[in-house]
N, C-alpha and C. Protein backbone atom coordinates (compact mmCIF):
# COMPACT_ATOMS: atom_id res chain seq x y z
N UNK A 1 0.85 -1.17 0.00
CA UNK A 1 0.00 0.00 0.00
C UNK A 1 0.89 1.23 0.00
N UNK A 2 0.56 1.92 -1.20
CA UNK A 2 1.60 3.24 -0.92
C UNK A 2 0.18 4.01 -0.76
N UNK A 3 0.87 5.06 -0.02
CA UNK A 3 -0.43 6.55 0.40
C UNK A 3 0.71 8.18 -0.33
N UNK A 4 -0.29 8.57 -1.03
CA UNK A 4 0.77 10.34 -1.19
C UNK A 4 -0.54 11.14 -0.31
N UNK A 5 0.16 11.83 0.25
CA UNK A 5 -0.61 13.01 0.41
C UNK A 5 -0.08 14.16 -0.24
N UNK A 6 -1.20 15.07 -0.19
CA UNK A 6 -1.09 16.89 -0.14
C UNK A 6 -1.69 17.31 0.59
N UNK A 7 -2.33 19.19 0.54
CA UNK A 7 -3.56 19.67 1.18
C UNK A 7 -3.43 20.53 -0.02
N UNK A 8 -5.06 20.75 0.31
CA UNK A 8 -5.36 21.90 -0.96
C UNK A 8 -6.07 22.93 0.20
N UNK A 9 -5.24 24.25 -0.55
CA UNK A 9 -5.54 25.28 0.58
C UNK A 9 -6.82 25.91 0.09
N UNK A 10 -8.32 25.79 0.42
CA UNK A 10 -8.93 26.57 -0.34
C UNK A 10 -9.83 27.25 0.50
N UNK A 11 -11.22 27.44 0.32
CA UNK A 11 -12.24 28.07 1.45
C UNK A 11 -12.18 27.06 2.73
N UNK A 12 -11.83 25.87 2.47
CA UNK A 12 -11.99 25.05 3.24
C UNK A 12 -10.62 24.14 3.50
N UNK A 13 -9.46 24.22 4.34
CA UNK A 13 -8.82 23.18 3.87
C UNK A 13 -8.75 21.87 3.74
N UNK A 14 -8.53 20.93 2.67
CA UNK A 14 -8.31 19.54 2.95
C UNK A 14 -7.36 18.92 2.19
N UNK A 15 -7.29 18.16 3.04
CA UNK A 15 -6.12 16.79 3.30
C UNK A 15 -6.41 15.56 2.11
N UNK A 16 -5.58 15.64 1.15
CA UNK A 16 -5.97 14.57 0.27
C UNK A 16 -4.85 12.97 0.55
N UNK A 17 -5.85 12.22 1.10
CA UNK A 17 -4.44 10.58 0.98
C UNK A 17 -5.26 10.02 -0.43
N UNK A 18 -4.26 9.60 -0.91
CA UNK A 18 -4.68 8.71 -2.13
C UNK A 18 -3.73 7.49 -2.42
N UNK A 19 -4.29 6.81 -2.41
CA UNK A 19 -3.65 5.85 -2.03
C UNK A 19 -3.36 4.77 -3.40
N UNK A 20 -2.91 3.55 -3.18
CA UNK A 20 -2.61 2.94 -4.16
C UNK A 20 -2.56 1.32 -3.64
N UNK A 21 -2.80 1.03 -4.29
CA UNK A 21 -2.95 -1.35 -3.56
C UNK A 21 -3.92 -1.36 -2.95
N UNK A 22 -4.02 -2.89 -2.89
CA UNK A 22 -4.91 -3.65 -1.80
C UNK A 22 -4.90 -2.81 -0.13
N UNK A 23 -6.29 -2.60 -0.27
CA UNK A 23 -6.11 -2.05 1.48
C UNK A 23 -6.51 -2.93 2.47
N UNK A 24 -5.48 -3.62 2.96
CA UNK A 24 -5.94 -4.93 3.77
C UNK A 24 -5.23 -4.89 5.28
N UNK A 25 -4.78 -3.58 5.46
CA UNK A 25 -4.23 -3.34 7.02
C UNK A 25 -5.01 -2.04 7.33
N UNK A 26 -5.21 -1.99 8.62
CA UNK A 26 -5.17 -0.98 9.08
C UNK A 26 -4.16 -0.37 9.50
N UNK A 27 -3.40 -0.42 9.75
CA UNK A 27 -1.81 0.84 10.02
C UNK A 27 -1.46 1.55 8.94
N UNK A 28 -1.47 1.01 7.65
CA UNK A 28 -0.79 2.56 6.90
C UNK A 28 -1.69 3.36 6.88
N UNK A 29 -2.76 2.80 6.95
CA UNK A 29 -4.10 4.18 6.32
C UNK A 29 -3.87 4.84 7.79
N UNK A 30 -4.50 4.29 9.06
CA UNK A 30 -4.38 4.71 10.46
C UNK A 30 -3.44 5.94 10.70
N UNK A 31 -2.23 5.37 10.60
CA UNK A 31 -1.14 5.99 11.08
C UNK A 31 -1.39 7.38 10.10
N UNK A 32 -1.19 7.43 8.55
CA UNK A 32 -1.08 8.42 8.08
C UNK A 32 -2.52 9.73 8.02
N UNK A 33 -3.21 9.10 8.51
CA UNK A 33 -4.52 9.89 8.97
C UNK A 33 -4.48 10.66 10.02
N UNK A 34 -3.91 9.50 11.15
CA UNK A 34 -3.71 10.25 12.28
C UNK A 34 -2.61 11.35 12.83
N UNK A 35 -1.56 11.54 11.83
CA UNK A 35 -0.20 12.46 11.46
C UNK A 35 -1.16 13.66 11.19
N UNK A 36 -2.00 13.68 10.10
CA UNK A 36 -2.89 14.17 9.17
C UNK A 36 -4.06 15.32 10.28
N UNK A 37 -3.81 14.48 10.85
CA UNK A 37 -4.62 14.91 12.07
C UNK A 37 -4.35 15.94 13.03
N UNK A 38 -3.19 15.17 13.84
CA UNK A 38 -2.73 16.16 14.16
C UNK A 38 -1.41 17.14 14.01
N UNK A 39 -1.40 17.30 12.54
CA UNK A 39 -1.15 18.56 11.66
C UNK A 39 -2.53 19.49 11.56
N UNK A 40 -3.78 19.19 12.21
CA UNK A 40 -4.81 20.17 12.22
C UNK A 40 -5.43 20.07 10.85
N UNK A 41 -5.49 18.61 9.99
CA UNK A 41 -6.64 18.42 9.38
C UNK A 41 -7.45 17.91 10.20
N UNK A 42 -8.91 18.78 9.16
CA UNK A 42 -10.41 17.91 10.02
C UNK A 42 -11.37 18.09 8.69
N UNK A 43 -10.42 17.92 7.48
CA UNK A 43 -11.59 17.21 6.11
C UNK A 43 -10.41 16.56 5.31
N UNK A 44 -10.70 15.70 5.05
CA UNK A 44 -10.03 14.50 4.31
C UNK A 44 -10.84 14.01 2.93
N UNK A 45 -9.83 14.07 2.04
CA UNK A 45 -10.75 13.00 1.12
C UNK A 45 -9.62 11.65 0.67
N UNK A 46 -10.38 10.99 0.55
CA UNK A 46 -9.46 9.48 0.26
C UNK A 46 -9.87 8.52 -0.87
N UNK A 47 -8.69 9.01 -1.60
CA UNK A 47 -9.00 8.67 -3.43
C UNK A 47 -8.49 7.30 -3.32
N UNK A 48 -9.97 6.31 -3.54
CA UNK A 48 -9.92 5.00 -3.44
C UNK A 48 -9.55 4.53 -4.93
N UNK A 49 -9.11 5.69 -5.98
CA UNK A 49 -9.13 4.89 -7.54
C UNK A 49 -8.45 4.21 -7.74
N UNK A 50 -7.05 3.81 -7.66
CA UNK A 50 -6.28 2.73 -7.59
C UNK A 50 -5.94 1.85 -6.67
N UNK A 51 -7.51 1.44 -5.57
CA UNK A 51 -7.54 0.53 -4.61
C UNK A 51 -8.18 -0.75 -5.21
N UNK A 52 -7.80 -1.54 -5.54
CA UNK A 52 -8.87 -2.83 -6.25
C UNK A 52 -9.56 -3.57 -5.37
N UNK A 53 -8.84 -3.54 -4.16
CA UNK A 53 -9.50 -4.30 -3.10
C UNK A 53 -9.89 -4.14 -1.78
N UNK A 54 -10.87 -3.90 -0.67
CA UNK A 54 -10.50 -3.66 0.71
C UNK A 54 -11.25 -4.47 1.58
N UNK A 55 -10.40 -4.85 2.27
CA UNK A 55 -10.51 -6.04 3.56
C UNK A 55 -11.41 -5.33 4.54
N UNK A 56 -11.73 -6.18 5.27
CA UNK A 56 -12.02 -6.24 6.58
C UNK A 56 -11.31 -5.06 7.26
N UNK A 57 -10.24 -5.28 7.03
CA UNK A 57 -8.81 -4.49 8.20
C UNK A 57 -8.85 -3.44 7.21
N UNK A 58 -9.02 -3.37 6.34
CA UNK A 58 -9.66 -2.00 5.70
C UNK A 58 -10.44 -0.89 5.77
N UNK A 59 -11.23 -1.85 5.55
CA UNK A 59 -12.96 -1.11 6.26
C UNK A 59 -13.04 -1.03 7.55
N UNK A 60 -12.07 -1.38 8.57
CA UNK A 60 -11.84 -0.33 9.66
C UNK A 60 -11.10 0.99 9.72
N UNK A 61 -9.90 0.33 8.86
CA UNK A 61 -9.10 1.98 8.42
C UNK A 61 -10.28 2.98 8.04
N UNK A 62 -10.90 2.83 7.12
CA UNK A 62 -11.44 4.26 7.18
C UNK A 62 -12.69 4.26 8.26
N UNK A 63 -13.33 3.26 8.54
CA UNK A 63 -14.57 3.76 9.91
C UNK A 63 -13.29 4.23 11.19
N UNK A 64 -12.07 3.88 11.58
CA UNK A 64 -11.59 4.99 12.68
C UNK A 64 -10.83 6.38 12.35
N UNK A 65 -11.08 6.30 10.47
CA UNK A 65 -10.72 7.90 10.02
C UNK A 65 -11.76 8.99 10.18
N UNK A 66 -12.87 8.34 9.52
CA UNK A 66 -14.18 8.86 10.13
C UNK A 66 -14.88 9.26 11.27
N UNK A 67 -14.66 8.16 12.44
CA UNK A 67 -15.01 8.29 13.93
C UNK A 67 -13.65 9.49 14.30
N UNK A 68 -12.26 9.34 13.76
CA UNK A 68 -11.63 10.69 14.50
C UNK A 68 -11.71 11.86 14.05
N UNK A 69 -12.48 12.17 12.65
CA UNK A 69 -12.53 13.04 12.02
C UNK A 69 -14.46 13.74 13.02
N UNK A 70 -14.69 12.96 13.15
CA UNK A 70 -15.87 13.06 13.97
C UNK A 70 -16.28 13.59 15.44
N UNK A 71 -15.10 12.81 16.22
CA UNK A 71 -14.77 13.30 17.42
C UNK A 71 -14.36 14.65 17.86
N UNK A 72 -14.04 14.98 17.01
CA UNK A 72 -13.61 16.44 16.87
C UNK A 72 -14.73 17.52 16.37
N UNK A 73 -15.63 17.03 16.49
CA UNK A 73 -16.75 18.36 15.72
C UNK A 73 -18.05 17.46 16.70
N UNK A 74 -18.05 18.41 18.00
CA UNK A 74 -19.60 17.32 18.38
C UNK A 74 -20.94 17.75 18.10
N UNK A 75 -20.65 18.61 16.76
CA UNK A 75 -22.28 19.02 16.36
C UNK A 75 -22.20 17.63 15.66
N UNK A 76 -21.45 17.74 14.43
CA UNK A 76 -21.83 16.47 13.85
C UNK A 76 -21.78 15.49 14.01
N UNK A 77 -21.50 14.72 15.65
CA UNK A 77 -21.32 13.60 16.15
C UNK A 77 -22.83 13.51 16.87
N UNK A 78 -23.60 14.51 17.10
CA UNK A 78 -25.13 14.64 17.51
C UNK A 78 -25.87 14.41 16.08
N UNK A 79 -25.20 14.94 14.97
CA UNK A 79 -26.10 14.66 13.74
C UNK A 79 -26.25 13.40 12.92
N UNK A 80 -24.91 12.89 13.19
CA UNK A 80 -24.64 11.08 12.72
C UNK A 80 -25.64 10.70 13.48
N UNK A 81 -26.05 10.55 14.68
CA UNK A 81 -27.03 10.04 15.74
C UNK A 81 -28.18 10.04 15.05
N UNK A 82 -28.32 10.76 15.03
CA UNK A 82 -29.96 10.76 14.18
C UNK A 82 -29.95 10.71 12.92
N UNK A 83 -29.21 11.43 12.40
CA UNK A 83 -29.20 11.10 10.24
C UNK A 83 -28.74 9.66 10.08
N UNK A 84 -28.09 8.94 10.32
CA UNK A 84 -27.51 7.75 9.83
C UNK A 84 -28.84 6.60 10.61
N UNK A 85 -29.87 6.77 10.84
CA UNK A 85 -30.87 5.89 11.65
C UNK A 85 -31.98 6.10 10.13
N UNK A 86 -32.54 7.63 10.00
CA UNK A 86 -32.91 7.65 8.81
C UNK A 86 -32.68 8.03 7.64
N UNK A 87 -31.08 7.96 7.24
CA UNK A 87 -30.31 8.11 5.63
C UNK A 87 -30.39 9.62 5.57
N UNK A 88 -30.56 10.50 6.45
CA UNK A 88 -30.38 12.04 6.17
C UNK A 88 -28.97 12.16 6.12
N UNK A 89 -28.17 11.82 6.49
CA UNK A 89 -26.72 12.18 7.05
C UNK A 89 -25.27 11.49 6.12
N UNK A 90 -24.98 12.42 5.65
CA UNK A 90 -23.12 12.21 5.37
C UNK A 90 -22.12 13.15 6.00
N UNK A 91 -21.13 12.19 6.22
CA UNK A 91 -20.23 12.97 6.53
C UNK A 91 -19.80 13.92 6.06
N UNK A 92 -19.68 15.04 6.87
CA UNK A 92 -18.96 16.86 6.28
C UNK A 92 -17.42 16.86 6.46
N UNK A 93 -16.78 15.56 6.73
CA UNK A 93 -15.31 15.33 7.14
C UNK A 93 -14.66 14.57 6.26
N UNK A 94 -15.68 13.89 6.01
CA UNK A 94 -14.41 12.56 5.30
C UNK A 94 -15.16 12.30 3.86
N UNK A 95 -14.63 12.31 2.55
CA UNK A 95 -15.27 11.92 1.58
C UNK A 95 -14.26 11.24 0.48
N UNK A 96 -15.31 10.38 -0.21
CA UNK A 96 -14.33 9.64 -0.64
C UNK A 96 -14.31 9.39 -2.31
N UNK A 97 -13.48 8.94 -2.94
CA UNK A 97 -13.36 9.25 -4.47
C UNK A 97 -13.26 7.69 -4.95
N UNK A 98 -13.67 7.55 -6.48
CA UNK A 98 -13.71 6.46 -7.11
C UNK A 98 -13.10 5.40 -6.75
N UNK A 99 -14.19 4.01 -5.74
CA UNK A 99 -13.44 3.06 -5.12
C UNK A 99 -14.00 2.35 -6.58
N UNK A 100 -13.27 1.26 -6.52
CA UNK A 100 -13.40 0.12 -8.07
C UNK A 100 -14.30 -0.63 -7.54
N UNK A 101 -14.96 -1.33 -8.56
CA UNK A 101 -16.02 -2.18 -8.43
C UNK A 101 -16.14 -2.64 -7.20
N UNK A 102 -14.87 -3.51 -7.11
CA UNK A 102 -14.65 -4.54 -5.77
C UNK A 102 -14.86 -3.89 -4.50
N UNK A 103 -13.80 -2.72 -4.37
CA UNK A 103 -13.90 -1.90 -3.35
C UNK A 103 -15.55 -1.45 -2.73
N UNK A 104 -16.48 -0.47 -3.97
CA UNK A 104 -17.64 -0.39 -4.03
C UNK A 104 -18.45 -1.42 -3.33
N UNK A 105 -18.34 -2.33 -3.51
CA UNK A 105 -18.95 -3.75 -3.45
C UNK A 105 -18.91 -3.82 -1.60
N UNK A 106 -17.95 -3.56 -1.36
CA UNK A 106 -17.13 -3.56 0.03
C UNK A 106 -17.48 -2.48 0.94
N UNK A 107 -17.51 -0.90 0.14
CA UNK A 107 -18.08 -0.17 0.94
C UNK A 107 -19.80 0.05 1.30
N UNK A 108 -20.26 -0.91 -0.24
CA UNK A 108 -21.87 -0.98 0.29
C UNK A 108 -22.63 -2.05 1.16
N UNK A 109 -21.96 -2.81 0.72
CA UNK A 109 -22.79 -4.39 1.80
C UNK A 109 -22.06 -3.97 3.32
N UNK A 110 -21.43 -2.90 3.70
CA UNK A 110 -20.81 -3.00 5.08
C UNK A 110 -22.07 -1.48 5.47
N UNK A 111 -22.54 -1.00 4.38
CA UNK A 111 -23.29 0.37 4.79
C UNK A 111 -22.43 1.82 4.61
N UNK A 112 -21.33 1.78 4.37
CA UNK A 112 -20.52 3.07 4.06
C UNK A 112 -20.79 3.83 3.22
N UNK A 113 -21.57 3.58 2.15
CA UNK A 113 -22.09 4.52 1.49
C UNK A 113 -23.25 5.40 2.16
N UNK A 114 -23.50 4.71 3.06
CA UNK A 114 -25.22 5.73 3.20
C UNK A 114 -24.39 6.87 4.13
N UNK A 115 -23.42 6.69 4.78
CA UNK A 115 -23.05 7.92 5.59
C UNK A 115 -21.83 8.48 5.13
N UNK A 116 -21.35 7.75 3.56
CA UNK A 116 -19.65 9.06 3.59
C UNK A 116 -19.97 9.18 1.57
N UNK A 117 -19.90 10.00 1.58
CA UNK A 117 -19.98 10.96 0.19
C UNK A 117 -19.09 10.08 -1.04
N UNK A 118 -18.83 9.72 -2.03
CA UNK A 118 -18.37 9.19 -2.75
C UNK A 118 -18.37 10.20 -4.48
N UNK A 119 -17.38 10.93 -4.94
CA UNK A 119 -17.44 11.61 -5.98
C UNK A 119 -16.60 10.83 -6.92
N UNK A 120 -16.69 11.34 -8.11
CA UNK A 120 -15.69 11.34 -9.15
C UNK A 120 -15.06 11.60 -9.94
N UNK A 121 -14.34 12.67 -8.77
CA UNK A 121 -13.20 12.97 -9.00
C UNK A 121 -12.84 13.75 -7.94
N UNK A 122 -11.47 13.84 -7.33
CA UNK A 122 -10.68 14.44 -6.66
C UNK A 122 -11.29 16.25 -6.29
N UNK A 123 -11.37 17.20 -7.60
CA UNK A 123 -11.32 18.26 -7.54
C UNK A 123 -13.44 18.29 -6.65
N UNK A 124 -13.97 17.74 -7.36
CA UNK A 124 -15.33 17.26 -6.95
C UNK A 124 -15.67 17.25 -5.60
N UNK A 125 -14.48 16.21 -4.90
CA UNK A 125 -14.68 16.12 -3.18
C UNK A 125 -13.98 16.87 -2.83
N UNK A 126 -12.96 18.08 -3.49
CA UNK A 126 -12.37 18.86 -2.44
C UNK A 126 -13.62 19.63 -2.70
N UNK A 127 -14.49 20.27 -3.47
CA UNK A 127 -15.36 20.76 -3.43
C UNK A 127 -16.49 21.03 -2.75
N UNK A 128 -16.75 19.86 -2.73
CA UNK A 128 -17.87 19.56 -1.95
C UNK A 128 -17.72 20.28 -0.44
N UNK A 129 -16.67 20.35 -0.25
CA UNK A 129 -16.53 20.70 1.30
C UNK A 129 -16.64 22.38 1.64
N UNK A 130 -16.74 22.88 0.55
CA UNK A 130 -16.94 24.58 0.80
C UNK A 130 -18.63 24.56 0.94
């Protein structure tokens, strides 16, 4: 798994990881989120396009990018509460870019789509966040 980051400085700043391979650990994604973090990001987007695959130990990497991107804002940790019960609610923190079929496949039968934003393309989800 390689990860690059940047930030794009705009109305809003965010933190782009984009990553590359099978995401089947949680520590590289973890660790480089949580650096990410506290460097005083609190919007992320995570360009799943050259991920073909994600595990289990995956799909925790990003539900504890989400829960820390979360913890930190407790309006919207009162609004997950209630939007994610009846599909009102995505995340205003974390969004995510073209996962591949497989991946897709992975983030819907687990429910990740109904609460984190999915665009396509990069410039799209830094967008979204203004």
């Amino acid at each position: 798994m390689e990860i690059t980051s940047w930030r794009e400085t705009g109305q809003t700043p965010v933190t782009i990881l984009q990553l590359k391979g099978d995401l089947v650990a949680e520590d590289p994604l973890g660790t480089r989120v949580n650096a990410a973090f506290a460097d005083g990001a609190r919007h992320i987007v995570l360009d799943l396009s050259d991920v073909p695959y994600i595990s289990s130990a995956g799909l925790r990497a990003i539900h504890s990018a989400y829960m820390l991107l979360r913890s930190a804002d407790p309006a919207d940790a009162a609004a997950a509460t209630q939007g994610i019960a009846t599909g009102a609610y995505k995340s205003p923190h974390l969004k995510l870019v073209r996962p591949s079929k497989n991946a897709m496949r992975a983030l819907s039968t687990t429910g990740y789509d109904m609460f984190l934003e999915i665009h396509d393309t990069i410039s799209n989800a830094v967008r979204s966040f203004s």
